[in-house]
C-alpha atoms as a PDB file:
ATOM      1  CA  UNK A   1      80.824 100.943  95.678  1.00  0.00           C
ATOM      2  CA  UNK A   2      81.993  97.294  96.113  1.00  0.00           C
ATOM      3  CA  UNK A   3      78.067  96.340  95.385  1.00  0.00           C
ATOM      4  CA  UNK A   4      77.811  99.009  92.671  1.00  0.00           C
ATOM      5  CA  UNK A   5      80.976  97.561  90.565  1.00  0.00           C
ATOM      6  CA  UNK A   6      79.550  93.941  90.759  1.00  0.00           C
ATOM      7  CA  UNK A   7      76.127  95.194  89.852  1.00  0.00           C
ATOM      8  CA  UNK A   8      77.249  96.986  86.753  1.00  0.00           C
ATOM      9  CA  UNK A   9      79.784  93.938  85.125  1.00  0.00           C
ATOM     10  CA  UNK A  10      76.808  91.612  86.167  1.00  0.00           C
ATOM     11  CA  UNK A  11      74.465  93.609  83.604  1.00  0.00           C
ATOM     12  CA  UNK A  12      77.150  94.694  81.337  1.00  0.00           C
ATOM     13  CA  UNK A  13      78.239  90.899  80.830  1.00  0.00           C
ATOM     14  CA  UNK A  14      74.695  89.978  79.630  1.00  0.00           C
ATOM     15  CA  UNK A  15      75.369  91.768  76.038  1.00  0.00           C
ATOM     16  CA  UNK A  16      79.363  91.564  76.430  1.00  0.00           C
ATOM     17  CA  UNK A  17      80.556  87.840  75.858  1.00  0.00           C
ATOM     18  CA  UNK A  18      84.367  89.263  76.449  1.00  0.00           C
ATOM     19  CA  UNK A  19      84.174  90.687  80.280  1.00  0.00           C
ATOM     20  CA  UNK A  20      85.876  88.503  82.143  1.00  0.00           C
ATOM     21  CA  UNK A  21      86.262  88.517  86.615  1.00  0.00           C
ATOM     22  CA  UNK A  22      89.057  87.145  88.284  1.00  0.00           C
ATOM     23  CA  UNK A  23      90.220  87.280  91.863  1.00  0.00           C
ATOM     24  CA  UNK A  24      92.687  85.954  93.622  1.00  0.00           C
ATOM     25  CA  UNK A  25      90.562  84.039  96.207  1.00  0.00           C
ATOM     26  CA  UNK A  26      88.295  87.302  97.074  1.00  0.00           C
ATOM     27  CA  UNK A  27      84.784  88.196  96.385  1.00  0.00           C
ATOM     28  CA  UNK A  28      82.804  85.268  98.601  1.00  0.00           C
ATOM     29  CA  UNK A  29      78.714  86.619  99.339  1.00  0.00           C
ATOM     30  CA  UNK A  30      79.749  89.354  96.311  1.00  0.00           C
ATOM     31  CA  UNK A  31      80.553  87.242  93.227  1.00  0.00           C
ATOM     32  CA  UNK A  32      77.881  84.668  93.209  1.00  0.00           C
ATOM     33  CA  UNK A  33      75.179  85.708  90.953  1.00  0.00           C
ATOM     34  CA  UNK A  34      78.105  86.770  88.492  1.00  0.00           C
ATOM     35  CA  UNK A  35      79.603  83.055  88.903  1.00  0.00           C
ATOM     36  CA  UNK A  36      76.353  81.228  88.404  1.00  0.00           C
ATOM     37  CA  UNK A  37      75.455  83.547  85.180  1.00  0.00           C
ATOM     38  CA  UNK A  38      78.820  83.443  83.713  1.00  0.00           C
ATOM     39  CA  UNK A  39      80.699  80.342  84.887  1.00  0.00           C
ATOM     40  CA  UNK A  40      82.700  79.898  81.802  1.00  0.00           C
ATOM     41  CA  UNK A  41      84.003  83.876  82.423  1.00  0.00           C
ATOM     42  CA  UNK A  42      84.935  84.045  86.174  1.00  0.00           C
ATOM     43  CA  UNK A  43      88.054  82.090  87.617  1.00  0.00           C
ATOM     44  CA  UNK A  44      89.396  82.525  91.552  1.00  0.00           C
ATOM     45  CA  UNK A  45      92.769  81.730  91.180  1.00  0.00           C
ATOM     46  CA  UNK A  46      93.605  81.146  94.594  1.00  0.00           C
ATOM     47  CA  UNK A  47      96.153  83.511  96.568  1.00  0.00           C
ATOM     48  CA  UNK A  48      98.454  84.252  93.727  1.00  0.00           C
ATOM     49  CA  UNK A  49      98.151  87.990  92.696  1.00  0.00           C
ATOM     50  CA  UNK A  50     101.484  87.450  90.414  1.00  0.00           C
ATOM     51  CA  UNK A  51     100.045  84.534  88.176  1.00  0.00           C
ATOM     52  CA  UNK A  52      96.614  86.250  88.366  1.00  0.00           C
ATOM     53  CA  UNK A  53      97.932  89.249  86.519  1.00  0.00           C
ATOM     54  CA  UNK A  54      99.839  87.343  84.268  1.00  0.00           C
ATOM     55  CA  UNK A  55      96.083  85.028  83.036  1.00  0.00           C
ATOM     56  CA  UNK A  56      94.785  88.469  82.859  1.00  0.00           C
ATOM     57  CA  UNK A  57      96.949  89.532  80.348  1.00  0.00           C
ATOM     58  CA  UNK A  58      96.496  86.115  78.115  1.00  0.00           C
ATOM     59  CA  UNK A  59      92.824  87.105  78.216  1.00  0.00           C
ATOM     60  CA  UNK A  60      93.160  90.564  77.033  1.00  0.00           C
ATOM     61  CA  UNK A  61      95.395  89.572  74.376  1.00  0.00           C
ATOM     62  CA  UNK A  62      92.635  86.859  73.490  1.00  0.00           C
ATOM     63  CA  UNK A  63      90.213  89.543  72.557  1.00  0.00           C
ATOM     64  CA  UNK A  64      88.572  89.336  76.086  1.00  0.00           C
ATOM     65  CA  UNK A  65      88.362  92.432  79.028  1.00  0.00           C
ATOM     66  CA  UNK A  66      89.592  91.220  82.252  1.00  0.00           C
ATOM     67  CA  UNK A  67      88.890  92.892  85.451  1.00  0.00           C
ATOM     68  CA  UNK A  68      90.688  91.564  88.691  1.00  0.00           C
ATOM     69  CA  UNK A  69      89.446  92.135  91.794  1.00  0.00           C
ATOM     70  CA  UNK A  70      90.874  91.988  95.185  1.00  0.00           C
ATOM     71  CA  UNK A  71      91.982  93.872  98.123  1.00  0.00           C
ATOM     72  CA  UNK A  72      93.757  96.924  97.075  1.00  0.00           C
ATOM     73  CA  UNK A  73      97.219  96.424  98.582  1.00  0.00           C
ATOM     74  CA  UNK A  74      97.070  93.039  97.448  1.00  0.00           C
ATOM     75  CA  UNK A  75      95.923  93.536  94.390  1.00  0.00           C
ATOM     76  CA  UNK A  76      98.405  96.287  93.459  1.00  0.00           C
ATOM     77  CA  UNK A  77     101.059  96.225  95.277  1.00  0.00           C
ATOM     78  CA  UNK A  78     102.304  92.149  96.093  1.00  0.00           C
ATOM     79  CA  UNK A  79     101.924  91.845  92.082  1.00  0.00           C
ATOM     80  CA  UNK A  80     103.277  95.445  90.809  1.00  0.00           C
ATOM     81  CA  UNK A  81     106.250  94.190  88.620  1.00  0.00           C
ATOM     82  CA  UNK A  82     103.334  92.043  86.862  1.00  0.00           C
ATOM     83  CA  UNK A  83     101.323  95.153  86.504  1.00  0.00           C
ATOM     84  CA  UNK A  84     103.752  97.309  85.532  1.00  0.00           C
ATOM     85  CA  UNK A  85     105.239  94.601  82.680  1.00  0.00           C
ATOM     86  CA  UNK A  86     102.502  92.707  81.387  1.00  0.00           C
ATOM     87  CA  UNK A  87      99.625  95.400  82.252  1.00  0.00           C
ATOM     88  CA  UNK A  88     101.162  98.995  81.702  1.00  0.00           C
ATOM     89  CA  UNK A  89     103.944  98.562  79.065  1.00  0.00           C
ATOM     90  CA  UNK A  90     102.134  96.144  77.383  1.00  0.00           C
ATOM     91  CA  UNK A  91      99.097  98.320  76.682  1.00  0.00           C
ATOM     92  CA  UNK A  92      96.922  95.366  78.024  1.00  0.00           C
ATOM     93  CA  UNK A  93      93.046  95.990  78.480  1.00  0.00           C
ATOM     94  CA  UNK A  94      93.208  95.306  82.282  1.00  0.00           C
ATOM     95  CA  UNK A  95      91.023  96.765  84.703  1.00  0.00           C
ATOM     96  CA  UNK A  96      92.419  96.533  87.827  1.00  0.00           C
ATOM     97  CA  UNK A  97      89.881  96.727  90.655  1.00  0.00           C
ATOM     98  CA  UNK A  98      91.318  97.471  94.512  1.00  0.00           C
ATOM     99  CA  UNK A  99      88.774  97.532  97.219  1.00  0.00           C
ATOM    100  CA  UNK A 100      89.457  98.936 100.614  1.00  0.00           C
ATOM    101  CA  UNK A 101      91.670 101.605  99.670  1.00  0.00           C
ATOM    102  CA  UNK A 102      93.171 104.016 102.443  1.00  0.00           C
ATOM    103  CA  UNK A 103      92.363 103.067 105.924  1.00  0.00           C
ATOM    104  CA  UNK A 104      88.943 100.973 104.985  1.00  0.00           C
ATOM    105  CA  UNK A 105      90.330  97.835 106.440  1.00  0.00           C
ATOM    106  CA  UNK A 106      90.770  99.893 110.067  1.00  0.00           C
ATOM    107  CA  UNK A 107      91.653  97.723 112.887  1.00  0.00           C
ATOM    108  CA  UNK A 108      93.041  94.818 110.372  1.00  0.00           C
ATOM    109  CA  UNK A 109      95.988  96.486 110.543  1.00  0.00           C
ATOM    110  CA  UNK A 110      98.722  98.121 107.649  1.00  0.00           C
ATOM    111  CA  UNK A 111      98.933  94.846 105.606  1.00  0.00           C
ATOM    112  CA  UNK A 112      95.564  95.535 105.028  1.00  0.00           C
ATOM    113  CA  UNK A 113      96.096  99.814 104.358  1.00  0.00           C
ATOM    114  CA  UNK A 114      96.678 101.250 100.976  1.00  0.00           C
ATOM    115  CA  UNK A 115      98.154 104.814 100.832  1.00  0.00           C
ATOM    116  CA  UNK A 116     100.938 104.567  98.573  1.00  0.00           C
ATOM    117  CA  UNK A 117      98.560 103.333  95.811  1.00  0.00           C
ATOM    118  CA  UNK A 118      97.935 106.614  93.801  1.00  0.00           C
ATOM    119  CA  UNK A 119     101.701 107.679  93.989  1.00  0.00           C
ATOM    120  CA  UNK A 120     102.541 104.589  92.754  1.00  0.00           C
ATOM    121  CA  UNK A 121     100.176 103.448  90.196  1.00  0.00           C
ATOM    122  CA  UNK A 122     100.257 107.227  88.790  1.00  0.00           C
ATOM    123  CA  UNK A 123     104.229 106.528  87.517  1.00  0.00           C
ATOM    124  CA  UNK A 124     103.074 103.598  85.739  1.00  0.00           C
ATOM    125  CA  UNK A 125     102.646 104.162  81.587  1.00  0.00           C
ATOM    126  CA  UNK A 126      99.818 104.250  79.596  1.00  0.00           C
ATOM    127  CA  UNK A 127      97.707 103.371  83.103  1.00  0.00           C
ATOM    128  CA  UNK A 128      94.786 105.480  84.011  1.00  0.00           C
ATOM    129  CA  UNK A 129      93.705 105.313  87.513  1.00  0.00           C
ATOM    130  CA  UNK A 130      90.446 105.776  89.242  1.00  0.00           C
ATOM    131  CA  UNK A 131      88.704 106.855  92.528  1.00  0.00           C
ATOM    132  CA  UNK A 132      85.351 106.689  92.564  1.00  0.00           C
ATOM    133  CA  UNK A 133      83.398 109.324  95.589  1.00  0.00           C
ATOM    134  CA  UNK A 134      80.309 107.346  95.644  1.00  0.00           C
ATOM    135  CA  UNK A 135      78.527 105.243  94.547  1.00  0.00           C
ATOM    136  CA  UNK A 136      77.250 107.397  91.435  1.00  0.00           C
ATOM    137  CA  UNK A 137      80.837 108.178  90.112  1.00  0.00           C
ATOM    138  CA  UNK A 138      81.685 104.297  90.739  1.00  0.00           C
ATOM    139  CA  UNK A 139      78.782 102.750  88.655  1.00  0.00           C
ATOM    140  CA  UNK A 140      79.528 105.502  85.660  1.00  0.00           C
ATOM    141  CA  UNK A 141      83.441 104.869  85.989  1.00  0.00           C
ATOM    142  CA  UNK A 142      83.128 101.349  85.867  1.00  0.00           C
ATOM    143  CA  UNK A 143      80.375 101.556  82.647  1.00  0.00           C
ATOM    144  CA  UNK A 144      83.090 104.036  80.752  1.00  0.00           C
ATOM    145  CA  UNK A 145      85.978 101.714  81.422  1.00  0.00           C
ATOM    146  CA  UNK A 146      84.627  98.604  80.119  1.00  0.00           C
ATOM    147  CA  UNK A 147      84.665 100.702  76.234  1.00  0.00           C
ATOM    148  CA  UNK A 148      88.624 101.770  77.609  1.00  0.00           C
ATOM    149  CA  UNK A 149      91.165  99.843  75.916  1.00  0.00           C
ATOM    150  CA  UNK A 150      93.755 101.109  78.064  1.00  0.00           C
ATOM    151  CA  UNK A 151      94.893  99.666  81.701  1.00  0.00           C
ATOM    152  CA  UNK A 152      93.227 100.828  84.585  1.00  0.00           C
ATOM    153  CA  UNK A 153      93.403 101.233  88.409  1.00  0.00           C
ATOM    154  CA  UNK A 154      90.213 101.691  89.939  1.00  0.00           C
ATOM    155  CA  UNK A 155      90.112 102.335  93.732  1.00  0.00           C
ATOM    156  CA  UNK A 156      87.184 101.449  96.039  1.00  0.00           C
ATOM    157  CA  UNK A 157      86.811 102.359  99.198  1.00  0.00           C
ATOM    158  CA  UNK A 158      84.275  99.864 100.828  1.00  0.00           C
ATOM    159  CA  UNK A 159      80.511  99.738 100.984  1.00  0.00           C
ATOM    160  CA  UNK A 160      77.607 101.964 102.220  1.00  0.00           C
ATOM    161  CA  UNK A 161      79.132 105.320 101.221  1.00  0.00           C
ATOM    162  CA  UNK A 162      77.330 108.016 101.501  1.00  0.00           C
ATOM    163  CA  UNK A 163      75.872 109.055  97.823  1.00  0.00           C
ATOM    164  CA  UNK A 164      77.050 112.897  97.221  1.00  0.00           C
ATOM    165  CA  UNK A 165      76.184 112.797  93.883  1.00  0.00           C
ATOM    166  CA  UNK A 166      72.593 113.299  92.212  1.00  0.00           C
ATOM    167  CA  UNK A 167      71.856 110.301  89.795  1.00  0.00           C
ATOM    168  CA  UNK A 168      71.522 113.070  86.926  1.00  0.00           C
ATOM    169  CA  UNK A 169      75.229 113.777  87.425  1.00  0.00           C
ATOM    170  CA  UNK A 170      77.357 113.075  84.047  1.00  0.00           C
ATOM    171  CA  UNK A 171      80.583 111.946  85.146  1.00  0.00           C
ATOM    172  CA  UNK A 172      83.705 111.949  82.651  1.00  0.00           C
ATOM    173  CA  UNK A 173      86.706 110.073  83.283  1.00  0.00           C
ATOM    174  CA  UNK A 174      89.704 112.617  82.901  1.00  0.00           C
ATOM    175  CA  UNK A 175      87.323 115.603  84.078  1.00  0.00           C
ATOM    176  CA  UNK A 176      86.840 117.017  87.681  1.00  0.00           C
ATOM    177  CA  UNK A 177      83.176 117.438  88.795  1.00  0.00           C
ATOM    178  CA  UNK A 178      82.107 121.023  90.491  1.00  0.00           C
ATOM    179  CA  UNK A 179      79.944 119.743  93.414  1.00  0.00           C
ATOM    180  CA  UNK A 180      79.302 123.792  95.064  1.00  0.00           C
ATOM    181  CA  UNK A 181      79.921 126.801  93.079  1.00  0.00           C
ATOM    182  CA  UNK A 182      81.410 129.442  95.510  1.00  0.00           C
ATOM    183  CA  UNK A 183      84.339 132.103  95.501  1.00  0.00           C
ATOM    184  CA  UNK A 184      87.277 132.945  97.491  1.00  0.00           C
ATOM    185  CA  UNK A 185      88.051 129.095  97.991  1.00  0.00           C
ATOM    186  CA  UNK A 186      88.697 126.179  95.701  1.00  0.00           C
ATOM    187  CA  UNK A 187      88.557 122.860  97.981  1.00  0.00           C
ATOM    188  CA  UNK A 188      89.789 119.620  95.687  1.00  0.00           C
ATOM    189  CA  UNK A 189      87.896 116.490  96.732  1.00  0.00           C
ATOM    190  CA  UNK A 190      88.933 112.751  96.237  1.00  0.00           C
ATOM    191  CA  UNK A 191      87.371 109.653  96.545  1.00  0.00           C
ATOM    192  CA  UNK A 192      85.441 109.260  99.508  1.00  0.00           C
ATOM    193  CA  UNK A 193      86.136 112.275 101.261  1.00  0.00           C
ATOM    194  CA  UNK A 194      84.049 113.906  98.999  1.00  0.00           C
ATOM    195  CA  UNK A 195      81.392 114.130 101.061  1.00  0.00           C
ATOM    196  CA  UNK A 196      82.834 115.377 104.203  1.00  0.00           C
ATOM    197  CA  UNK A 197      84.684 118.354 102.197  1.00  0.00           C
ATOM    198  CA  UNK A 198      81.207 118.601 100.407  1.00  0.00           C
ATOM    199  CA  UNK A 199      79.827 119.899 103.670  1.00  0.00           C
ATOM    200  CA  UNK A 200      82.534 122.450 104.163  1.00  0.00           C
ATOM    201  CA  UNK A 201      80.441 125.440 101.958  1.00  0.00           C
ATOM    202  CA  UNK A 202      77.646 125.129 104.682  1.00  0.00           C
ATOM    203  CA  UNK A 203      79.858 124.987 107.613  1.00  0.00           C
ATOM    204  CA  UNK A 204      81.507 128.193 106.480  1.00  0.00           C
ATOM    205  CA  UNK A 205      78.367 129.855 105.632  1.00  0.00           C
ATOM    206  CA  UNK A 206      77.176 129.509 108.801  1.00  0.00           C
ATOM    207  CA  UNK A 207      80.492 130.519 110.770  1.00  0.00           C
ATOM    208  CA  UNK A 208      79.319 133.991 109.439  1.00  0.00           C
ATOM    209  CA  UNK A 209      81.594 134.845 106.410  1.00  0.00           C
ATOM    210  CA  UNK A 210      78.981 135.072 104.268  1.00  0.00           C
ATOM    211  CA  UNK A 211      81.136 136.079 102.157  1.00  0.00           C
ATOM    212  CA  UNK A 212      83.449 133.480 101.489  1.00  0.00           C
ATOM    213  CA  UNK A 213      81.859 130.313 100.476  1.00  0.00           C
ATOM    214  CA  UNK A 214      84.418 127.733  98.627  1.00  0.00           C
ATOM    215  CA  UNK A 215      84.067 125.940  95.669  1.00  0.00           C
ATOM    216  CA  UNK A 216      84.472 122.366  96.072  1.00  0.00           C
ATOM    217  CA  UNK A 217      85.149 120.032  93.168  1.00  0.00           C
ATOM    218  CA  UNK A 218      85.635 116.123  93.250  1.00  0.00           C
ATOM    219  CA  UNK A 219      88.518 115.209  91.329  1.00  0.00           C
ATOM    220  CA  UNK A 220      87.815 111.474  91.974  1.00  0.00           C
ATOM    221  CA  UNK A 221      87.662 110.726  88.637  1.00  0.00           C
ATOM    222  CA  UNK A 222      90.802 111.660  86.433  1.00  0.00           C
ATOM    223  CA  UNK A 223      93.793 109.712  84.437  1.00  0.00           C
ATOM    224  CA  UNK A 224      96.308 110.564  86.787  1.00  0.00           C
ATOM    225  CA  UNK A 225      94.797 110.637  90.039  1.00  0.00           C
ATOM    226  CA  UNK A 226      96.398 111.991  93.761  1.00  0.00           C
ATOM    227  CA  UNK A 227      95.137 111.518  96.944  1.00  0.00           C
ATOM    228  CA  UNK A 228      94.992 112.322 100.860  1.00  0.00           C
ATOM    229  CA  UNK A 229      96.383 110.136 103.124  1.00  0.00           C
ATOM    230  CA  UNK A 230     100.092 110.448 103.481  1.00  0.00           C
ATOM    231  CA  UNK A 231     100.984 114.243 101.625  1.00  0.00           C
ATOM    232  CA  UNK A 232     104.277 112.395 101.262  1.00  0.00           C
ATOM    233  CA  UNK A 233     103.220 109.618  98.690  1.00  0.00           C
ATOM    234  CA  UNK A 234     100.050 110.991  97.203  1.00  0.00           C
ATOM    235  CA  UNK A 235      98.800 114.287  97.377  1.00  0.00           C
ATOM    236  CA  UNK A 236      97.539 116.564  95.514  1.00  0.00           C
ATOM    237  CA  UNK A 237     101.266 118.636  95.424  1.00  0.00           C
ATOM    238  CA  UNK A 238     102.290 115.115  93.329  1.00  0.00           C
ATOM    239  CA  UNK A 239     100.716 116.344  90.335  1.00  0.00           C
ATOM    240  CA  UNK A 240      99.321 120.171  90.398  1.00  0.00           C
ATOM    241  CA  UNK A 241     102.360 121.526  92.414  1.00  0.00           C
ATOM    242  CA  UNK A 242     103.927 121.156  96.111  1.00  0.00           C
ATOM    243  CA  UNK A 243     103.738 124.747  97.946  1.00  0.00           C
ATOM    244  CA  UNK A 244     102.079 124.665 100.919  1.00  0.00           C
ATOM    245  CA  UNK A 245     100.709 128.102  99.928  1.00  0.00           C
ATOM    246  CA  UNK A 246      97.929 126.350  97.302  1.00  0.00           C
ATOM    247  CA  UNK A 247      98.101 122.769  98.359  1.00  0.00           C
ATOM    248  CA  UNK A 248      97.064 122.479 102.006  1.00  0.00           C
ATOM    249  CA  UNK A 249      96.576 118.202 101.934  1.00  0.00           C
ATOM    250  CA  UNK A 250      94.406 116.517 104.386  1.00  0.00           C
ATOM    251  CA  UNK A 251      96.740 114.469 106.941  1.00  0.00           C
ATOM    252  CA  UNK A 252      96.222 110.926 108.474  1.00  0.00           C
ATOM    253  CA  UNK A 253      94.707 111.044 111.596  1.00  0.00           C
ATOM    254  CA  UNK A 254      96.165 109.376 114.796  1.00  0.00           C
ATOM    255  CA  UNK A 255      92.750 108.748 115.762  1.00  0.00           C
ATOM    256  CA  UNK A 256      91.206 105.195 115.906  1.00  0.00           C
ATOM    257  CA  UNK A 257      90.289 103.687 112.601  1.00  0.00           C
ATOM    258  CA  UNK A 258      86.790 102.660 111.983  1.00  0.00           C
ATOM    259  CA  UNK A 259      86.451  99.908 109.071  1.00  0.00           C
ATOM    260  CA  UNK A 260      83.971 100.495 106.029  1.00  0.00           C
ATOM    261  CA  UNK A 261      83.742  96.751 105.003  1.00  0.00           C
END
């Protein structure tokens, strides 16, 4: 998804003179055919999330649609009062792009882990926050947000996800996506656990129920988005209700973490 959301602001910035890429001293072997089309329209601002926010809002107040880019905890959380006063009350058109979400960065350890993101960014006003499943939802996300005036919280998880949706697939921001139809069973997907819940249907088809086969839907995509990590900070139960009777949430595992950068 990482290669997907340079891919699309790369083409998107040909007929768009206003997209503008900052990071705070991220991107290196991602941002360099974007750098030596658009040099004027990318700036690395070095490690300083705070004053990178704050640029980012002096663009988007210019007329111009910033998108920052760096590692999700970073990226959201060392700079949130920025966000939440110069980003979300203001209205600013800031996309806000966090890559490695969850447990991506495995062994580098919990400065590097995001779970708190959804639960957090959620509470924030007028900001609309995204989680991409693959690489289909990400390039369609990314292609709807650049028309958004609104501020936005994208979520990546890392690279080399498995694809889960057909290319044909018309994804709307705000608007779950029905990957099986089934009965008996509704199964709510996000981000890139999409695809191991999409294989659920088959696995309980051939336990022998035949007759229960669940409906799975991604809700990756959607303005106030909840997640699986931690059911404490963001699960589903943070938005759609918290009885453990409909909202069974997927728990961290204790097992060892496996980076997808």
């Amino acid at each position: 998804m990482r290669t997907t959301f340079i891919s699309v602001l790369t083409e998107k910035a040909k007929n768009d003179d206003k997209i503008f890429l900052l990071t705070p001293d991220m991107g290196f072997s991602v941002f360099e055919q974007f750098m030596e089309m658009y040099p004027d329209r990318f700036l690395n601002t070095g490690i300083a999330e705070q004053n990178t926010v704050g640029i980012a809002a002096g663009l988007a107040f210019s007329g111009f649609k910033p998108f920052i880019y760096s590692i999700a905890p970073f990226v959201l959380m060392r700079c949130y009062e920025q966000i939440r006063v110069e980003a979300a009350y203001m209205k600013a058109n800031i996309k806000i792009v966090g890559v490695g979400g969850g447990f991506a960065y495995g062994p580098q350890g919990t400065t590097h882990h995001i779970i708190e993101d959804f639960a957090i960014a959620k509470v924030l006003p007028n900001m609309i926050v995204c989680a991409p499943a693959d690489p289909v939802e990400a390039r369609q996300i990314f292609e709807q947000s650049i028309s958004l005036s609104s501020p936005m919280y994208i979520r990546l998880s890392g690279n080399n996800e498995p694809v889960i949706h057909d290319n044909n697939d018309k994804i709307n921001i705000g608007k779950a996506f029905r990957l099986h139809r089934g009965n008996d069973i509704e199964i709510l997907t996000a981000v890139e656990i999409g695809n191991p819940a999409g294989s659920i249907p088959n696995s309980v088809k051939s336990s022998g129920k035949t007759n229960s086969r669940p409906v799975v839907k991604s809700v990756a995509v959607t303005h106030k988005l909840y997640n699986r990590e931690h059911p404490q900070h963001c699960p589903f139960g943070v938005h759609f209700g918290k009885s453990p009777k409909t909202i069974l949430p997927f728990r961290a595992s204790s097992a060892p973490i496996n980076s997808s950068i």
